[in-house]
Protein backbone atom coordinates (compact mmCIF):
# COMPACT_ATOMS: atom_id res chain seq x y z
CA UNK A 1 77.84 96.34 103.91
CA UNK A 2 76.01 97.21 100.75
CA UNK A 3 74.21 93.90 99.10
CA UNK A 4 75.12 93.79 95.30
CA UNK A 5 74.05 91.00 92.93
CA UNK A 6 74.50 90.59 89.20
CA UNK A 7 72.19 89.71 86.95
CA UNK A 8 73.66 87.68 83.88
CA UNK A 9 77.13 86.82 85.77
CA UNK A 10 77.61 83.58 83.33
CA UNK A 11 79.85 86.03 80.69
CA UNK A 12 83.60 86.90 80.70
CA UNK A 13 82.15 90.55 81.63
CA UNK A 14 80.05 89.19 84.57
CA UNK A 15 82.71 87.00 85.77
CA UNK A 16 85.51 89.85 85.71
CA UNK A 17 82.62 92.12 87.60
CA UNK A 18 82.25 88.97 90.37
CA UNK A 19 86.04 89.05 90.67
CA UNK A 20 85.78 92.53 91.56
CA UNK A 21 82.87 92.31 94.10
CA UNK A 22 84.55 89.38 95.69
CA UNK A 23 87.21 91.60 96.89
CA UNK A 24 85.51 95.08 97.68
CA UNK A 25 85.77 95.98 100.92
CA UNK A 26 82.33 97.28 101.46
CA UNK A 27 80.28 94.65 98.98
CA UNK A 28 78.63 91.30 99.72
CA UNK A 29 77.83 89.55 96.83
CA UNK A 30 74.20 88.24 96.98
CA UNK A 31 72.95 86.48 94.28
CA UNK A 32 74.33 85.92 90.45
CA UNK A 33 71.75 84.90 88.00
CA UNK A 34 72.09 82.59 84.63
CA UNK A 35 69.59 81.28 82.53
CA UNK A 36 71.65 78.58 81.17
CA UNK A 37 73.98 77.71 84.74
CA UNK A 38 71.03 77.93 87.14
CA UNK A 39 72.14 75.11 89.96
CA UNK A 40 76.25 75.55 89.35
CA UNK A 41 78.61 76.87 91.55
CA UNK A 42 79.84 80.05 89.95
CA UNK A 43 83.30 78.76 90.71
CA UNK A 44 82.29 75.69 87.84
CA UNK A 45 81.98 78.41 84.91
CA UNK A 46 84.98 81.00 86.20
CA UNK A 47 87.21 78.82 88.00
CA UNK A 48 89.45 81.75 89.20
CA UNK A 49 86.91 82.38 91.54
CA UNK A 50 87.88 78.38 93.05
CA UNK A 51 87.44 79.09 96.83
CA UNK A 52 86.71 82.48 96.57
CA UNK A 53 83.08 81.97 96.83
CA UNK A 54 80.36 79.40 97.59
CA UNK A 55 77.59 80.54 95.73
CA UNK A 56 75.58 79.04 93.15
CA UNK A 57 74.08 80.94 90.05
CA UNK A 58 70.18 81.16 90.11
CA UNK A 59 67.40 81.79 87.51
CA UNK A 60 66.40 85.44 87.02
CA UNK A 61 63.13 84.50 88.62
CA UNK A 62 64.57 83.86 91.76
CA UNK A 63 66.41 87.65 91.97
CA UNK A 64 65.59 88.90 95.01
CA UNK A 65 66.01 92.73 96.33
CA UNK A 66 69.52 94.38 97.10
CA UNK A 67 71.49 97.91 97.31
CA UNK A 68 72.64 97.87 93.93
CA UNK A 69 72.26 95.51 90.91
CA UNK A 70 74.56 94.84 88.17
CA UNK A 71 73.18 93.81 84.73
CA UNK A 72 75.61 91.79 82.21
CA UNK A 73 73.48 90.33 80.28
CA UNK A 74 73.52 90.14 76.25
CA UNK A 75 72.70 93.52 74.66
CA UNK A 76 69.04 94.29 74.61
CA UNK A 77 68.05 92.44 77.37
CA UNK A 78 68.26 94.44 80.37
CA UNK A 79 65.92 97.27 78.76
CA UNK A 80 63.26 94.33 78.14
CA UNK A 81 62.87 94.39 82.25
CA UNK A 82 64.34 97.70 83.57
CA UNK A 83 61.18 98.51 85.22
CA UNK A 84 61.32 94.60 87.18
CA UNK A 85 65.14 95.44 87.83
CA UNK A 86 64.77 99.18 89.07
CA UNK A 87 61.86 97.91 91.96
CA UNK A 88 64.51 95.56 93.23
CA UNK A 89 67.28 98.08 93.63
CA UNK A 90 67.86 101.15 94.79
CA UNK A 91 70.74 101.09 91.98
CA UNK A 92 71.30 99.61 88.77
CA UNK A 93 74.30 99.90 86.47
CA UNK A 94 74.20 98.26 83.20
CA UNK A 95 76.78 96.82 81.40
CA UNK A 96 75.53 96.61 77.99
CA UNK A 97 74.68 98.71 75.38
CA UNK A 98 70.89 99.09 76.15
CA UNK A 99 71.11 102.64 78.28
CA UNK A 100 74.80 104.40 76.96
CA UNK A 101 73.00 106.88 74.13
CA UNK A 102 70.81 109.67 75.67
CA UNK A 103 67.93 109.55 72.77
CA UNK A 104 66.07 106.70 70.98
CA UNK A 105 67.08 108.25 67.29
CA UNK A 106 70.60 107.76 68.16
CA UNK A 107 70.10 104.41 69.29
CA UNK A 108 67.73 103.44 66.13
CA UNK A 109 70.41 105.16 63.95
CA UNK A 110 73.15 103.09 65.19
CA UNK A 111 71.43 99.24 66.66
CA UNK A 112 69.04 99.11 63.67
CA UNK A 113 65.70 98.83 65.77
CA UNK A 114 63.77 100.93 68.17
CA UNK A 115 64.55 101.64 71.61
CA UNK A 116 62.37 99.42 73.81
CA UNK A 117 62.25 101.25 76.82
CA UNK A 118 63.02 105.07 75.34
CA UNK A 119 61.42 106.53 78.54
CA UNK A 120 64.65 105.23 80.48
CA UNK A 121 67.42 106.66 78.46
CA UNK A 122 67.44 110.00 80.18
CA UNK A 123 67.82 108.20 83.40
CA UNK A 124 70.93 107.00 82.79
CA UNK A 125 74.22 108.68 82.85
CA UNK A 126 76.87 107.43 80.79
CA UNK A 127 79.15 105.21 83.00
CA UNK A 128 82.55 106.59 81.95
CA UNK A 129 83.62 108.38 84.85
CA UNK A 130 86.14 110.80 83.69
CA UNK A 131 83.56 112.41 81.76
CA UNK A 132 80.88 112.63 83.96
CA UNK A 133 81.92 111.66 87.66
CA UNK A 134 80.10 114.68 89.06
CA UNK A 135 76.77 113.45 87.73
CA UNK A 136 77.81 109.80 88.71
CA UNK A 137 77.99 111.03 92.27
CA UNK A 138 74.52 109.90 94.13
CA UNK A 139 72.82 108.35 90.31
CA UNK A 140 70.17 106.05 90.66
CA UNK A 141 71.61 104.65 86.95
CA UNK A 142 74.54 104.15 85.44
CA UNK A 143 75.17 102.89 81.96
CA UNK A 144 77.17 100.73 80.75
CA UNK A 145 80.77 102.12 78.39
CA UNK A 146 81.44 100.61 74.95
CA UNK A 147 84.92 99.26 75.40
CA UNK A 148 86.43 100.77 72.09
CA UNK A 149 84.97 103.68 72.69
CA UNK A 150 86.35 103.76 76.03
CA UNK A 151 89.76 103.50 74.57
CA UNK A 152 89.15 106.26 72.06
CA UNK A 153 87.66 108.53 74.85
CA UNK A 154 90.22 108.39 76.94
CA UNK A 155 92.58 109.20 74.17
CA UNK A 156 91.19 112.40 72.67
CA UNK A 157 89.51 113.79 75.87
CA UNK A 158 92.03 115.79 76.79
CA UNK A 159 92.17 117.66 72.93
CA UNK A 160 88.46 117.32 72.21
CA UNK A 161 87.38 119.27 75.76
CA UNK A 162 90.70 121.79 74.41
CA UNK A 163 88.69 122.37 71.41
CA UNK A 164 92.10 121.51 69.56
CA UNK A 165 90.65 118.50 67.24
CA UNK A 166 89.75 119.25 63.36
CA UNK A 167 88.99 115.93 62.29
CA UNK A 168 90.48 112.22 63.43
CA UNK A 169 90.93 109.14 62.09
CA UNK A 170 91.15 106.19 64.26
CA UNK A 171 91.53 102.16 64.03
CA UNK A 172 91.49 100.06 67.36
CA UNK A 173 92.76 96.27 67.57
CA UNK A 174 90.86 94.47 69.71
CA UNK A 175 91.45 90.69 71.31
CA UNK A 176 88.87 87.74 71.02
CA UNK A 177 87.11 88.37 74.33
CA UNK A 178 85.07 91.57 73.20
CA UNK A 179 83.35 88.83 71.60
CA UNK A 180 81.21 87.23 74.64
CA UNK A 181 82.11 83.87 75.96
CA UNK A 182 79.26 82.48 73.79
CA UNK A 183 81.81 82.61 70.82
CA UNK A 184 81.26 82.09 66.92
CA UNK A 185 83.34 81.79 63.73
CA UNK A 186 85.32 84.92 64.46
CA UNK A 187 86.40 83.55 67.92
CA UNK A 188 87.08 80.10 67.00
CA UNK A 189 90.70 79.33 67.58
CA UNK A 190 91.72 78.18 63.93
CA UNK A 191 90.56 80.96 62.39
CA UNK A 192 91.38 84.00 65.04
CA UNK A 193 95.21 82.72 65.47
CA UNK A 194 97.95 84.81 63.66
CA UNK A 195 94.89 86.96 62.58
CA UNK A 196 94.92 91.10 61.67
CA UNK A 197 91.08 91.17 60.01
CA UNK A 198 89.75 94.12 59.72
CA UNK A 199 86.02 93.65 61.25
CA UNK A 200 84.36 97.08 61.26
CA UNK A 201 86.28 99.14 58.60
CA UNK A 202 82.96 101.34 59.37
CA UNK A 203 79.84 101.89 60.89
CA UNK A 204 81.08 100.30 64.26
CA UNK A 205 78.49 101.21 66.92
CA UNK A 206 80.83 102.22 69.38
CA UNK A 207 81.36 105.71 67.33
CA UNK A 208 78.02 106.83 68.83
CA UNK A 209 79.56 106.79 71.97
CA UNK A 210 82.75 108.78 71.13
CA UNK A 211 80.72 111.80 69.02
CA UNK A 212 78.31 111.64 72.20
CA UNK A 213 80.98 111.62 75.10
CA UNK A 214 83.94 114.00 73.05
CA UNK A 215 81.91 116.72 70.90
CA UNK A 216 81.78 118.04 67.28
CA UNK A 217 84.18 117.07 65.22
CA UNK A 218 84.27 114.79 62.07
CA UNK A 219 85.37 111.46 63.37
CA UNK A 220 86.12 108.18 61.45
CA UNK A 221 86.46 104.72 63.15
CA UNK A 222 87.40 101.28 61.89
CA UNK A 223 88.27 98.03 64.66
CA UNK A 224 90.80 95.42 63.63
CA UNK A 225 90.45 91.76 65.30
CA UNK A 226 94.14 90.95 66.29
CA UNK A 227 95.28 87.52 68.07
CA UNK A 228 94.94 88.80 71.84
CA UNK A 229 92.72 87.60 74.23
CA UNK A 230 91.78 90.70 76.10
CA UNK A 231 92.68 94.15 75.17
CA UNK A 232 92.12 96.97 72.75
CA UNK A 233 95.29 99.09 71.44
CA UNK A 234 93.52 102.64 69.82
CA UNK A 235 95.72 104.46 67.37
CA UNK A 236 94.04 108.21 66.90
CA UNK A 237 95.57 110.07 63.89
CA UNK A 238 94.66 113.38 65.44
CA UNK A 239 94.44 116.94 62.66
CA UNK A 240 94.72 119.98 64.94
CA UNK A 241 93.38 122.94 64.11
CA UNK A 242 96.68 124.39 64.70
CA UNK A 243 100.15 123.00 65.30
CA UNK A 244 100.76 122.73 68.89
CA UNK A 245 104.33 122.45 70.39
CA UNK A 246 104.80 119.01 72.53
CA UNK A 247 104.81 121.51 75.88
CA UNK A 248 101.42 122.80 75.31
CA UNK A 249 100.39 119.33 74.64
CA UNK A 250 101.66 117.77 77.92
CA UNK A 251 99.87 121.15 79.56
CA UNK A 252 96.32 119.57 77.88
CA UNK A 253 97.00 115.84 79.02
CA UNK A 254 98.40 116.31 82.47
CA UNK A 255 95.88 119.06 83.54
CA UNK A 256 92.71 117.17 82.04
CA UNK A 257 94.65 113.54 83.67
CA UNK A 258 96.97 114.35 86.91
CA UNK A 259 94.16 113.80 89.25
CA UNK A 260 92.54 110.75 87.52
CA UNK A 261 93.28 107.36 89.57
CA UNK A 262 93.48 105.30 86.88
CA UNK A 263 94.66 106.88 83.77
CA UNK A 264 98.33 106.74 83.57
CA UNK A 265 100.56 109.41 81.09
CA UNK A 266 103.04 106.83 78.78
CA UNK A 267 105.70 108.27 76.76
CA UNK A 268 109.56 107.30 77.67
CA UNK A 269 112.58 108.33 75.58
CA UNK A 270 113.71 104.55 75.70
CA UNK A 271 113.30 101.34 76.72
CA UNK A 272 110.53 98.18 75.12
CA UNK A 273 106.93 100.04 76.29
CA UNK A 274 107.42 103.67 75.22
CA UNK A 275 104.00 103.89 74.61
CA UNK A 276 100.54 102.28 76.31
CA UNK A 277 100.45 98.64 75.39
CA UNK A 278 97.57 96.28 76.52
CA UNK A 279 99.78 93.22 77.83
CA UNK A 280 100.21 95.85 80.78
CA UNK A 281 97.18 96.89 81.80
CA UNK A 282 95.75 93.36 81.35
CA UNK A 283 93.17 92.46 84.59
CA UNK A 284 93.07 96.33 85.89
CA UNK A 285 90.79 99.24 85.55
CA UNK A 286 94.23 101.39 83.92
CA UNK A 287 93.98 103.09 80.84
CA UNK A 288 97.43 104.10 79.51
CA UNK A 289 97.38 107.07 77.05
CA UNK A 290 99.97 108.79 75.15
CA UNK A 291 101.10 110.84 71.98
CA UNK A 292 103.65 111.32 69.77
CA UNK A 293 103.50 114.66 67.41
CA UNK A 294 104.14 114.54 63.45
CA UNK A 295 107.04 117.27 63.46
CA UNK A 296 105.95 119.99 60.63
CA UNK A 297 102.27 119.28 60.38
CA UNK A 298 99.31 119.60 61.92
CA UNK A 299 99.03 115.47 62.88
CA UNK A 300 99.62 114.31 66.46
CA UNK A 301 99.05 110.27 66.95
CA UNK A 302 97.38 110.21 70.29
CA UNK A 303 97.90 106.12 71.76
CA UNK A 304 95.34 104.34 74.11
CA UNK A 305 95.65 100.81 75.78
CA UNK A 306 92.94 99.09 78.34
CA UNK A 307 91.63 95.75 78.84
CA UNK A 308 88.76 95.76 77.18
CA UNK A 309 86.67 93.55 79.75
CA UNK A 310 88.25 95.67 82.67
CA UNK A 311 88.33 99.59 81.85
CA UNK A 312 85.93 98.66 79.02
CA UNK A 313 82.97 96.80 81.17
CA UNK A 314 83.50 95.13 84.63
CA UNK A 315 86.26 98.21 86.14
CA UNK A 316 84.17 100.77 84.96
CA UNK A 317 81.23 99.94 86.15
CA UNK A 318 82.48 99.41 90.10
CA UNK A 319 84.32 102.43 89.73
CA UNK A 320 80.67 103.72 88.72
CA UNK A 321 79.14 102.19 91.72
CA UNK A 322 81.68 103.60 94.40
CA UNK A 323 80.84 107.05 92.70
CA UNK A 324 76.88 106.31 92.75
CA UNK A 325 77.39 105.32 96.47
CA UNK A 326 79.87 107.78 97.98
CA UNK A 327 82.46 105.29 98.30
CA UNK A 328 86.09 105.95 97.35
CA UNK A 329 86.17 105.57 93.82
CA UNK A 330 89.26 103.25 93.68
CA UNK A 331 88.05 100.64 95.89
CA UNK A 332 88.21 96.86 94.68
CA UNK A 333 90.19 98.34 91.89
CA UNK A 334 93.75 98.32 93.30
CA UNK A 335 94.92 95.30 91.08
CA UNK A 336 98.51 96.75 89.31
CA UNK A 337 98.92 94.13 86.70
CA UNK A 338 101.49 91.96 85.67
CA UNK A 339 105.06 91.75 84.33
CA UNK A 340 106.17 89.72 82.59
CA UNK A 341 103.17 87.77 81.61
């Protein structure tokens, strides 16, 4: 049985990831540190969990050594004590934003500070595992995925590794959650209800991640708070370099996606959910993906739904760790989803 703990697991991101490793067939779950909720049951702050678990969170100073450790903690934290949390386990995977760009200019460019631990980018390999499970397979680290830039991956993969792409122009709506459980003015309920705000029109960090992970090509990003709770809905006005017929579309998506576990192909002729929608992937490690061409030009609208603290943070990075470890890669990940909900 491989001995996991998770440092930070006070979060909605932390709390999804102890959900996961509560159910895993081959993972105990050790020890899950908070700062602020040192001496509670875990079950007090996520009360899903309600007789799923006995354990109590501890302080960080108390973290003891295991197989693999999870960090979840607030973004530039973990790479203030990488070296501490690499001599406790064998393997890390962070969920934050501190190891997912391979070189400190990037990361100065785009947080607005220096790197503090620059030496460990090139350890880590970006934890989105349809574009890079091979060198997931046996990593030491894993980094964590931005979860709008998950959703915009997974949409324009399949085109961007076609070298079909001449420019795109993409807006994600996003639900309250990507916010943190600490919360703010922007996730206070009075003033997120019946909201479409406009957040990050540009300059949204996340767009490192999507020039790093899908190529050269000019790219422009803006994110849209919406009144959801979890989710992010990516709408990808795609210019081709050349019109493509639907066929040789479909050829792109279903040979880059027929093997992948957990990214499903959406586009029906009828019915309410004729393309990906987040209410349906809600709680799993699914991205749905589809398209829908512009007859007469050169514009295809490529469509992307996940759960933002699934596919986006707590899925991926299990799915990472069965990869790291040689496990099957869809294990504790089975969930389907619900309908109606």
């Amino acid at each position: 049985m491989i001995r996991a703990s998770i440092v930070g697991g006070s979060g909605y991101a932390g709390g999804e990831l102890l959900r996961l490793l509560l159910s895993h067939p081959g993972v105990e779950v050790e020890q899950v540190t908070s700062n602020a909720q040192a001496g509670r049951y875990v079950h007090g702050v996520h009360p899903n969990l309600r007789g799923r678990t006995a354990l109590r969170f501890v302080p960080p100073s108390e973290l003891g050594a295991c197989d693999v450790l999870f960090l979840a903690q607030p973004h530039g934290e973990a790479a203030k004590s990488i070296d501490r949390f690499a001599a406790l386990a064998e393997r890390v995977v962070d969920l934050a934003a501190d190891f997912r760009l391979r070189d400190a200019e990037t990361y100065e460019r785009w947080y607005g500070r220096p790197h503090p631990a620059p030496d460990w980018l090139p350890r880590f390999v970006y934890g989105l595992p349809e574009t890079n499970r091979e060198a997931l397979r046996g990593a030491r680290y894993a980094s964590g995925v931005g979860c709008n830039a998950t959703a915009v991956n997974l949409a324009l993969l399949p085109l961007a590794r076609g070298g079909a792409i001449e420019r795109a122009v993409v807006e994600v709506k996003v639900g309250s959650s990507e916010g943190g459980a600490r919360g703010g003015a922007s996730t206070h309920h009075p003033e997120r209800a019946g909201v479409v705000r406009s957040f990050a029109p540009t300059g949204h960090r996340h767009q490192a991640e999507m020039q790093q992970e899908l190529g050269d090509f000019e790219l422009f990003f803006s994110a849209t708070a919406v009144e959801l709770v979890r989710g992010v809905l990516c709408t990808a006005h795609v210019f081709l370099r050349e019109d493509m017929e639907e066929r040789d579309v479909w050829r792109l998506y279903r040979e880059h996606y027929g093997d992948e576990p957990f990214v499903r192909l959406v586009k029906e002729r009828q019915g309410l959910y004729r393309y990906p929608e987040p209410k349906l992937v809600a709680g799993t490690n699914y991205c749905d993906v589809g398209f829908a061409r512009d007859e007469g030009t050169n514009r295809l609208v490529a469509i992307s739904a996940i759960d933002n603290l699934m596919k986006g943070a707590a899925g991926s990075a299990v799915q990472a760790m069965n990869l790291m470890l040689g496990l099957d890669e869809t294990a504790g990940l089975d969930f389907p989803g619900l309908h109606p909900c």
